[in-house]
Protein backbone atom coordinates (compact mmCIF):
# COMPACT_ATOMS: atom_id res chain seq x y z
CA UNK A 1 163.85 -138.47 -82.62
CA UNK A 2 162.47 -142.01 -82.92
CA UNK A 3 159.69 -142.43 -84.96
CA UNK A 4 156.31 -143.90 -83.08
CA UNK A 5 154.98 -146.73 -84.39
CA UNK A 6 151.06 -146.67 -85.31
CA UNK A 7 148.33 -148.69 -86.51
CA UNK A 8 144.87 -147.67 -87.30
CA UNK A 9 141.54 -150.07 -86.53
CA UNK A 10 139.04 -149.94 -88.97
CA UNK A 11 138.98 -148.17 -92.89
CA UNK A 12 135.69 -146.75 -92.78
CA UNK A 13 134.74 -143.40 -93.43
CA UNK A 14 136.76 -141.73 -90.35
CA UNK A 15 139.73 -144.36 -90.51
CA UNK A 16 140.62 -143.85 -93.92
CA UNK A 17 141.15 -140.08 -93.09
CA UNK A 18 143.69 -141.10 -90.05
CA UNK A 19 145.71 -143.44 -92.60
CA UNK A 20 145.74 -140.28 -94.86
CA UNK A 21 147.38 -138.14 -92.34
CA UNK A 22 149.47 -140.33 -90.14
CA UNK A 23 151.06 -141.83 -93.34
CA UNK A 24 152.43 -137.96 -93.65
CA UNK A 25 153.38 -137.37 -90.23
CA UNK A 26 157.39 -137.34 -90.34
CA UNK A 27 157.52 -138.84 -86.47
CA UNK A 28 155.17 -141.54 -87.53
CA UNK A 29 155.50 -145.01 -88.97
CA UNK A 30 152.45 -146.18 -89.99
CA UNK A 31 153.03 -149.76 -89.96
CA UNK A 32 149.53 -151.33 -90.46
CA UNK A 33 145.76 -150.83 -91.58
CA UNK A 34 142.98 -153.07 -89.79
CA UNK A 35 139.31 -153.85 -91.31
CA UNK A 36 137.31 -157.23 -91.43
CA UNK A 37 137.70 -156.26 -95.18
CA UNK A 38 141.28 -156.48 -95.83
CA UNK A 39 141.12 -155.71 -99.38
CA UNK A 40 139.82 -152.00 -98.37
CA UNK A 41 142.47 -152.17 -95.39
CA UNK A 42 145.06 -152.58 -98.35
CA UNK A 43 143.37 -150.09 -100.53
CA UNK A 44 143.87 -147.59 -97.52
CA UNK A 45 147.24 -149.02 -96.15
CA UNK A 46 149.53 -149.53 -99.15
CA UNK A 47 149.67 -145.75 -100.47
CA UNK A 48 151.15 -144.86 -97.51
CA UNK A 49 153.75 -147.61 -97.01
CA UNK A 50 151.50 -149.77 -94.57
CA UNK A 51 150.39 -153.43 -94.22
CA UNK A 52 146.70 -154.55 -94.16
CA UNK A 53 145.39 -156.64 -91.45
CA UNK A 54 142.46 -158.24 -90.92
CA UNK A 55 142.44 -158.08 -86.74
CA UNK A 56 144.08 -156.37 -84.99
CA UNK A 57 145.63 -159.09 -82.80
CA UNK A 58 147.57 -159.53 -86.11
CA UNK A 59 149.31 -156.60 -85.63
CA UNK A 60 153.34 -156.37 -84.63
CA UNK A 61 154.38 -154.33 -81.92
CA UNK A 62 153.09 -150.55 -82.03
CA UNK A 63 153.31 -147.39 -79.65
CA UNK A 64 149.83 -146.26 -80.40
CA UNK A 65 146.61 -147.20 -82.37
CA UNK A 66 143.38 -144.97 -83.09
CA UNK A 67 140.17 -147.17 -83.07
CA UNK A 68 137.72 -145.62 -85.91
CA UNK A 69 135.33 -148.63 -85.72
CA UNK A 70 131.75 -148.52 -85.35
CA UNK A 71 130.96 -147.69 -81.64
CA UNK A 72 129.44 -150.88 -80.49
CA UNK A 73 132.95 -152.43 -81.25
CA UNK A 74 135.12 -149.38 -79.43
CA UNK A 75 135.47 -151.09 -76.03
CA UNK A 76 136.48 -154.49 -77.02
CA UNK A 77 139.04 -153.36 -79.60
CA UNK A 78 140.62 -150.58 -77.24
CA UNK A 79 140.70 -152.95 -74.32
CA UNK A 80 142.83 -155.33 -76.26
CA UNK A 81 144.95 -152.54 -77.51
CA UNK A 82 145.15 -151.05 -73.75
CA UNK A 83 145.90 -154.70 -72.65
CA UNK A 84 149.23 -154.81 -74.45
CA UNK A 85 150.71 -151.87 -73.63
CA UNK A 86 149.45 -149.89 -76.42
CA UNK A 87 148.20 -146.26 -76.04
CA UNK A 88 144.54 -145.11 -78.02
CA UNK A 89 143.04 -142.71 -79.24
CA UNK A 90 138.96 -143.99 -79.73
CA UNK A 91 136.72 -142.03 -81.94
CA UNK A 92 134.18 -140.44 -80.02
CA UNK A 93 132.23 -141.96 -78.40
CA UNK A 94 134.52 -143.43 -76.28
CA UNK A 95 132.27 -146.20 -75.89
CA UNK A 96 128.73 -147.27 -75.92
CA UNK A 97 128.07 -147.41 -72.29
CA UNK A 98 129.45 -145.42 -69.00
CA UNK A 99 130.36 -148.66 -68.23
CA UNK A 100 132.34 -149.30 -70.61
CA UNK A 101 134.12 -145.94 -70.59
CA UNK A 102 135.22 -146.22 -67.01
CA UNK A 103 136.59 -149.72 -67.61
CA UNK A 104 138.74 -148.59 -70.84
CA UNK A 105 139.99 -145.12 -68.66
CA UNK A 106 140.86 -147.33 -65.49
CA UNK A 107 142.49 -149.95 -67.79
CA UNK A 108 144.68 -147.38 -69.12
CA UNK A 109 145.74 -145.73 -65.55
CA UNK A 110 146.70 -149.62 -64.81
CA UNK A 111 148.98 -149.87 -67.92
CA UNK A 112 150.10 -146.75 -67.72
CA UNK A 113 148.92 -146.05 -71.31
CA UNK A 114 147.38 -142.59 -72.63
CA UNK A 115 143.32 -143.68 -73.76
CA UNK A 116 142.01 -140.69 -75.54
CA UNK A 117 138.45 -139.81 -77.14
CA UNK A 118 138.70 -138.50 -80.33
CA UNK A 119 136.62 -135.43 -80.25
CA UNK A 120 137.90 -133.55 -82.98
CA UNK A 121 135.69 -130.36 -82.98
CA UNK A 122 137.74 -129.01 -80.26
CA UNK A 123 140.11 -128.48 -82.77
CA UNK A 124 137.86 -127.15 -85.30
CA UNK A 125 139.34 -123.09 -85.62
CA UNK A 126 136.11 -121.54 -85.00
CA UNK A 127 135.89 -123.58 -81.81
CA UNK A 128 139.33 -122.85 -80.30
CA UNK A 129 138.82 -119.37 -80.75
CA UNK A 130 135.42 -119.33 -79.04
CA UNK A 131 137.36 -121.50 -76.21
CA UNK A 132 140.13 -119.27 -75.85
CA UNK A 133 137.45 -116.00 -76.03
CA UNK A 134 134.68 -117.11 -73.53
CA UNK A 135 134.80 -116.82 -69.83
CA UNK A 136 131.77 -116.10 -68.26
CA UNK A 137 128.69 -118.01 -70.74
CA UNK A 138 125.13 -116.60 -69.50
CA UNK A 139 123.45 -119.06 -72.78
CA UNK A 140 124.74 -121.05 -75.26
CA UNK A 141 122.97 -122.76 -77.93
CA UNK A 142 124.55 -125.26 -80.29
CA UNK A 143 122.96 -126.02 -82.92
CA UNK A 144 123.73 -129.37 -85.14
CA UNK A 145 121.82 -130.27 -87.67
CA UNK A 146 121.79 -133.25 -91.05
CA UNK A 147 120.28 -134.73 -93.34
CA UNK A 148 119.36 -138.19 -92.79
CA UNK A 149 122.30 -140.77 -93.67
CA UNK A 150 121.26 -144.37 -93.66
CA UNK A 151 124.98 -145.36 -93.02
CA UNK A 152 124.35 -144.52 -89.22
CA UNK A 153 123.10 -146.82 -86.86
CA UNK A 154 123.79 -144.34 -83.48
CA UNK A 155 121.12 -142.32 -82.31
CA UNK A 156 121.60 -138.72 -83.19
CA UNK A 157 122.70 -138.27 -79.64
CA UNK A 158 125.72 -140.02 -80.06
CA UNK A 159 126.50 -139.38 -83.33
CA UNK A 160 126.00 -135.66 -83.33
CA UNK A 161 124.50 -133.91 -80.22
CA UNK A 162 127.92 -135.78 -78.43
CA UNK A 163 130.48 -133.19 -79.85
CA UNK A 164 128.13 -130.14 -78.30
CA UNK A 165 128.14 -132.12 -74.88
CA UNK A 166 131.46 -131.98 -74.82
CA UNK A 167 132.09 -128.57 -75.54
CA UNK A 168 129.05 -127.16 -73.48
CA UNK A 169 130.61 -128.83 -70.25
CA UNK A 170 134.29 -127.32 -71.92
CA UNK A 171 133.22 -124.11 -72.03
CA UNK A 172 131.04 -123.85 -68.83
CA UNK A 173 133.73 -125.21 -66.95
CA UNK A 174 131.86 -128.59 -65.42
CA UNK A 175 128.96 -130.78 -65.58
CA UNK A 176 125.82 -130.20 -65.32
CA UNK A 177 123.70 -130.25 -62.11
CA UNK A 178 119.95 -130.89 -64.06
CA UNK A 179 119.17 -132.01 -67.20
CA UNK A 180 115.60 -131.50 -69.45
CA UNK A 181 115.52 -132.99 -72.92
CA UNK A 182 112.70 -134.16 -76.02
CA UNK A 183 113.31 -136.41 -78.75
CA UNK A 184 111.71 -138.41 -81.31
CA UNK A 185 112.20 -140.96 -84.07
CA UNK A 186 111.52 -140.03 -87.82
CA UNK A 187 113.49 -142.54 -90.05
CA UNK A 188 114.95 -144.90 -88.00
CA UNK A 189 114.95 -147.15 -84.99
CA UNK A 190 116.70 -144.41 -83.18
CA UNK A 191 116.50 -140.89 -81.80
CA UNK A 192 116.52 -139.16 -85.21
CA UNK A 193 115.63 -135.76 -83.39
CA UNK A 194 116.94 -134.48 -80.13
CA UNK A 195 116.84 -131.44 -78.19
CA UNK A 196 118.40 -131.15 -74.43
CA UNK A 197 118.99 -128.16 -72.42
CA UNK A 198 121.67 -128.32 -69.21
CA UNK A 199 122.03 -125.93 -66.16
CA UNK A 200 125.19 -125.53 -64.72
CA UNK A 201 126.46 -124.97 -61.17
CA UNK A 202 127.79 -121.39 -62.47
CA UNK A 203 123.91 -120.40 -63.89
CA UNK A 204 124.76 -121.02 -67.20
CA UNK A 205 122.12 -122.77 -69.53
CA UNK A 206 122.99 -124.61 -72.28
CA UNK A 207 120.51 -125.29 -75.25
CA UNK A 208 121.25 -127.93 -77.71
CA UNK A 209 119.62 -129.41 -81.15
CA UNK A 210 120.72 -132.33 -82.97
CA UNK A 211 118.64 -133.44 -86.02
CA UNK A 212 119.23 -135.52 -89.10
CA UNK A 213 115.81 -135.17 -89.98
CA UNK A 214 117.21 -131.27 -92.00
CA UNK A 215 117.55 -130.59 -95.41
CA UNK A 216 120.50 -128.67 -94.47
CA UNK A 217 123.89 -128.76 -92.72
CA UNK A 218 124.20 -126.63 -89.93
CA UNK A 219 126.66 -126.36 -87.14
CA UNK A 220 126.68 -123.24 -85.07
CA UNK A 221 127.03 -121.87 -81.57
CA UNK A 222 126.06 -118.80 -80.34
CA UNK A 223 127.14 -117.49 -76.62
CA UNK A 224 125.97 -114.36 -74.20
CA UNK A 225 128.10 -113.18 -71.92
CA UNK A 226 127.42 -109.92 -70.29
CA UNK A 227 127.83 -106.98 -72.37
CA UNK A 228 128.45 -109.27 -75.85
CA UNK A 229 127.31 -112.32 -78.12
CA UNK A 230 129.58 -114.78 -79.73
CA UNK A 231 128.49 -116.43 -83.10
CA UNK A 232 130.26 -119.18 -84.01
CA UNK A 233 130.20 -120.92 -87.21
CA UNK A 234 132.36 -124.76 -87.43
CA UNK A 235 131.72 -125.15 -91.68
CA UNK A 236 132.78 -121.79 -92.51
CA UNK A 237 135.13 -121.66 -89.44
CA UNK A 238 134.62 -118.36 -88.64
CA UNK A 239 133.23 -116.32 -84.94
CA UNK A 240 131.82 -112.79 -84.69
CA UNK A 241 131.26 -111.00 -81.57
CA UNK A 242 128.79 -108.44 -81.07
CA UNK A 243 129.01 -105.71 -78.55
CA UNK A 244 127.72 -102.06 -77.22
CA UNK A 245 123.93 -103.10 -79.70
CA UNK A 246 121.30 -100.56 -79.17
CA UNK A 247 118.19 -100.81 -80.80
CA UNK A 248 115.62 -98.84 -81.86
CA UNK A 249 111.96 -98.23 -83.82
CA UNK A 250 111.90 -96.08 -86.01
CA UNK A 251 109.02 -94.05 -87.46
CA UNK A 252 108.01 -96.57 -89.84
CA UNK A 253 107.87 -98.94 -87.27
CA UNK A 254 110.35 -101.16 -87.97
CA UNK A 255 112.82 -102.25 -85.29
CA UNK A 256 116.53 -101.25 -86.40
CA UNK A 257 119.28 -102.66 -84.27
CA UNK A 258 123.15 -101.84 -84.68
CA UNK A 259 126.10 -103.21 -82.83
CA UNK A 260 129.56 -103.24 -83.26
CA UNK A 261 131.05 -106.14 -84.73
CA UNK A 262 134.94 -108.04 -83.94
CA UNK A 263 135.99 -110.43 -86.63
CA UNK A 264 138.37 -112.39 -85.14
CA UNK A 265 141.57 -113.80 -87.52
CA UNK A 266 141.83 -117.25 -87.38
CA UNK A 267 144.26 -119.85 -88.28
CA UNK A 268 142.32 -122.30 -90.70
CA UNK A 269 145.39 -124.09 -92.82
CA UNK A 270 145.64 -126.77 -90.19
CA UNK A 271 143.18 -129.82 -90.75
CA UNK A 272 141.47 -130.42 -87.21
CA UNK A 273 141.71 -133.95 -87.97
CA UNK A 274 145.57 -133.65 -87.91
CA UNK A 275 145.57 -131.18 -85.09
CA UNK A 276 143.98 -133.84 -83.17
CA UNK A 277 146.40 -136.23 -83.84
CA UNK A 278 149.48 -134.42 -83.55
CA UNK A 279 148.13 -133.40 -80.16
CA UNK A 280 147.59 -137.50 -79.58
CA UNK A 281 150.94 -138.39 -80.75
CA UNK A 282 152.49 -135.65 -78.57
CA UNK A 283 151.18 -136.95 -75.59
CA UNK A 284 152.06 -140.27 -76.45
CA UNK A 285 155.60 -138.83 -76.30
CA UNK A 286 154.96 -136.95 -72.97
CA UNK A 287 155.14 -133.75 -74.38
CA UNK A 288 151.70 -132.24 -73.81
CA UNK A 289 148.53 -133.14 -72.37
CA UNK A 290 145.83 -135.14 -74.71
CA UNK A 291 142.98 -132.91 -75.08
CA UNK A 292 140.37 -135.05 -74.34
CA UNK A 293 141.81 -137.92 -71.97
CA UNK A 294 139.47 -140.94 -71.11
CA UNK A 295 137.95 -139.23 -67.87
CA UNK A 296 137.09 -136.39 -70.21
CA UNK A 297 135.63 -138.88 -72.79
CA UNK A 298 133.67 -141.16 -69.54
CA UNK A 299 131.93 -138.39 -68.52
CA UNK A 300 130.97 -137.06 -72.08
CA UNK A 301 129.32 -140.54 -72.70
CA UNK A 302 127.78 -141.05 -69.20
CA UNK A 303 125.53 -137.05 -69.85
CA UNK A 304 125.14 -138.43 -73.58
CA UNK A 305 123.60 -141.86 -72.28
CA UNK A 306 121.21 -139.87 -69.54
CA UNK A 307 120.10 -137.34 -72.46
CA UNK A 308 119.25 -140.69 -74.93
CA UNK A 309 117.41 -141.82 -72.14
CA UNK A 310 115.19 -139.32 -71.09
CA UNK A 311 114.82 -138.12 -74.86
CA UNK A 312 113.51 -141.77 -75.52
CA UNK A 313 111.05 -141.56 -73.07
């Protein structure tokens, strides 16, 4: 089998990861490293038997790139890619704008190249499980909370609340038909606080809270579906459903409540990061569908940009 030959744009926080694992992957050749800052490109690229670059017009003929720069840069970097034949994989957000996201997935139906959003919590194990467990959602609440990191420049909408988008309008099956959201600023000169809550077409209501304004780290979903409730947890990657509760008070007064509780196995030795992109690289091969493609990621960014802008008043 012919190796693929891959780049990766930008060595930040997220790219450095993707250099990590592609420079493993046996059907990869990882043949260059981009950054405006070529001596961290090099720090990044020569471990793993790739060349730094300092643009990525500079680089030599690849199969695929994945473009981990900072947002406001995703659509001009992954047009040029698209432009020459070269299939993507852009961190999420796909882009900055709807706009922009429709004009990188149509440029990649024209090329006939795969453009993919990297949201990698779908492959978080706690998540597949509660994918492959749900099928009728009554409420689900996602809850994704930070502390405040100067590094970021997004609003917490696109930085955090994004990823629970995307899997609220996975797991309900479509878009939603209304949206209602709050948000404020606390340390910065964007949403820093955000809280949005979608109806679906089906009935289902989805509640969501992004904050980096928490002195904790929190990323959980719960779900009701008639006759149980799904707790999902993506740091420990673990899920626990609940079924048959009663509850009771009890002659002190206090309300006792018992249930009976499923502990689902899970698969955790699999890095979602490199779930993700063997999933990318497979489809760059045309053996299975990319998880997220580009009309996936579009529509992602187009409910993200109408929750900013309501949330910002």
């Amino acid at each position: 089998m012919r190796k693929l030959r891959g780049a990766v744009v930008g060595a930040g926080n997220m790219g450095r990861h993707h250099v990590r694992i592609l420079g493993h992957m046996k059907d990869v050749d990882l043949v260059g490293v981009v950054d405006t800052d070529v001596a961290h490109a090099a720090s990044c690229a020569t471990p793993v038997g790739a060349k730094p670059f300092a643009d990525a017009a500079e680089l030599p003929d690849v199969d695929f790139a994945v473009v981990a720069v900072p947002t406001p840069a995703h659509f001009a970097v992954a047009r040029t890619l698209i432009e020459r034949g070269v299939s993507v994989l852009v961190e999420k957000p796909l882009a900055s704008t709807p706009a922009e996201a429709r004009r990188l997935a149509e440029a990649g139906k024209r090329r006939g190249v795969i453009v993919a959003a990297g949201h990698v919590e779908r492959f978080n194990p706690a998540v597949r499980a509660v994918v492959s467990l749900v099928t009728e959602p009554l409420l689900m609440q996602f809850e994704r909370l930070s502390p405040y990191t100067p590094r970021i420049r997004e609003s917490i909408v696109f930085d955090l609340m994004v990823h629970d988008l995307d899997l609220a309008c996975l797991l309900a099956g479509s878009y939603p038909d209304r949206v209602e959201t709050v948000g404020t600023k606390v340390f910065s000169d964007t949403l820093d606080i955000a809280s949005a809550v979608l109806s679906f077409p089906s009935g289902c209501v989805a509640s969501l809270q992004a904050s980096r304004a928490t002195q904790d780290k929190v990323r959980r979903i719960a779900i009701s579906e008639r006759g149980r409730f799904l707790l999902a947890d993506s740091i420990r990657q673990d899920v626990s459903i609940k079924q048959e509760t009663t509850g009771t008070y009890e002659e002190d007064g206090v309300y006792r409540q018992s249930s009976v509780v499923e502990l689902p196995y899970l698969d955790r030795r699999a890095e979602p990061l490199a779930l993700e992109l063997a999933n990318f690289v497979a489809a760059v091969r045309g053996e299975e569908p990319v998880a997220v493609d580009a009309e996936a990621g579009a529509r992602t960014v187009e409910l993200a940009s109408r929750v900013e802008e309501m949330a910002a008043g």
